[in-house]
N, C-alpha and C. Protein backbone atom coordinates (compact mmCIF):
# COMPACT_ATOMS: atom_id res chain seq x y z
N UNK A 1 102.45 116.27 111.83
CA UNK A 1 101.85 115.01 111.43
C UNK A 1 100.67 114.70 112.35
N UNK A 2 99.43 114.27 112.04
CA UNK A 2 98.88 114.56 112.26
C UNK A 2 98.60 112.65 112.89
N UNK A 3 98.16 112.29 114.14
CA UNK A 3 97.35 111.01 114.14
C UNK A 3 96.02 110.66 114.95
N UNK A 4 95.56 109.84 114.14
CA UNK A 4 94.33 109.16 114.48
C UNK A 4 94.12 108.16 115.87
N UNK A 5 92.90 108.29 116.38
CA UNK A 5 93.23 107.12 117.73
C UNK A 5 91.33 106.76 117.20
N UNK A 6 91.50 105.37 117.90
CA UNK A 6 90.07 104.21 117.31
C UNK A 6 89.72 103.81 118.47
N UNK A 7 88.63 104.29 119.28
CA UNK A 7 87.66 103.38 120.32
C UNK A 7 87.27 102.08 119.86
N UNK A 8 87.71 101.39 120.34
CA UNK A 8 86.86 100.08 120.11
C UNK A 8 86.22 99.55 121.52
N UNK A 9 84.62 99.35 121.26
CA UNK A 9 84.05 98.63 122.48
C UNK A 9 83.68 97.48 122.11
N UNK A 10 83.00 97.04 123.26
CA UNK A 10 82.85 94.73 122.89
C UNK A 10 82.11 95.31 123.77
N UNK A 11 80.27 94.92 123.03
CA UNK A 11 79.00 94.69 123.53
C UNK A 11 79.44 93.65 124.53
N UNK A 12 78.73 93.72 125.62
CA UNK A 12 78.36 92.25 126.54
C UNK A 12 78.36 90.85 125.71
N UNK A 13 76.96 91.01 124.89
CA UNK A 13 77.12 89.71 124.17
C UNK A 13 78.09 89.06 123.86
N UNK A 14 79.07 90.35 123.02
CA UNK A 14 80.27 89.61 122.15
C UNK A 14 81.15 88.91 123.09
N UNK A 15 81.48 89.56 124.43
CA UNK A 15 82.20 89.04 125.33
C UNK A 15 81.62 87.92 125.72
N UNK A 16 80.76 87.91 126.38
CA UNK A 16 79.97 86.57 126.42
C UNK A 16 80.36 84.94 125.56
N UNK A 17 80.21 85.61 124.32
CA UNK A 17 80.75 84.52 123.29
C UNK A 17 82.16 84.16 123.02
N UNK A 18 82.57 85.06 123.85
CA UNK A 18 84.02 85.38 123.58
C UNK A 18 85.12 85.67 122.07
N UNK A 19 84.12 86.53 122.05
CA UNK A 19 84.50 87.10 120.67
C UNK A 19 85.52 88.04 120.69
N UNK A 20 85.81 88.52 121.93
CA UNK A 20 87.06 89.77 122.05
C UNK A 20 88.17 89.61 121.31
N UNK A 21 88.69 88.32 121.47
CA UNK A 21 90.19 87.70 120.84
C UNK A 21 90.04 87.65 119.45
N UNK A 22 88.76 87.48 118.82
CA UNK A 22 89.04 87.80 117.21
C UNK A 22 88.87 89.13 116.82
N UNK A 23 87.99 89.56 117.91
CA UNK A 23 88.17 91.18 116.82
C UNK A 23 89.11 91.78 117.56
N UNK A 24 89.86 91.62 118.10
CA UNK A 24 91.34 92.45 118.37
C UNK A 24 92.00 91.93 117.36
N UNK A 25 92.13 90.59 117.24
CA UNK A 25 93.45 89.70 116.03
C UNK A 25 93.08 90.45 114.89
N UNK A 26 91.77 90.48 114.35
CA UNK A 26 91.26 91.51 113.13
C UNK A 26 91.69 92.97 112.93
N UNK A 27 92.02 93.59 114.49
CA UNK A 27 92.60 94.99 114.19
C UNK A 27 94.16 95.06 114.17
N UNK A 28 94.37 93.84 114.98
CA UNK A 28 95.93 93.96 114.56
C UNK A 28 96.65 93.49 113.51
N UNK A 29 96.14 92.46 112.91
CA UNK A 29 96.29 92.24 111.64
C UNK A 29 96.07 93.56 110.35
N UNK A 30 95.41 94.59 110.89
CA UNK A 30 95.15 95.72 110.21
C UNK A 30 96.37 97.04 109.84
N UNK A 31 97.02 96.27 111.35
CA UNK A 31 98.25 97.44 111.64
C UNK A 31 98.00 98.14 112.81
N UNK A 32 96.79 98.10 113.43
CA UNK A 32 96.33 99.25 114.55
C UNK A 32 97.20 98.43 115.67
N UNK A 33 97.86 99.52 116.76
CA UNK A 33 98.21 99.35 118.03
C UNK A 33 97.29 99.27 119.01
N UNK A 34 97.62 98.19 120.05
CA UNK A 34 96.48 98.10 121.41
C UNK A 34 97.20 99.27 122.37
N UNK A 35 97.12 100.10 122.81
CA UNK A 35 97.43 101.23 123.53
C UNK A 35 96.63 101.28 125.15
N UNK A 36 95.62 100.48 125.43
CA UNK A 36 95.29 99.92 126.11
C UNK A 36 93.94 99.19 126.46
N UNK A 37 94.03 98.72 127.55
CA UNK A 37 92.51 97.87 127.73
C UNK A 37 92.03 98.18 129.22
């Protein structure tokens, strides 16, 4: 069986605005696991 793993980065800006907390809620709402930070 075969699995997939997803980089996700957060530009400066987004952090800035503090946008981190929705686009994580957006991937976990997706089903994806946080595996780490």
């Amino acid at each position: 069986m075969a699995t997939e793993t997803t980089l996700v980065l957060f530009k400066p800006d987004g952090i800035q605005q503090g946008l981190s907390g929705v686009v994580l809620d957006r991937f976990l709402k997706e089903g994806f696991r946080i595996r780490g930070l």
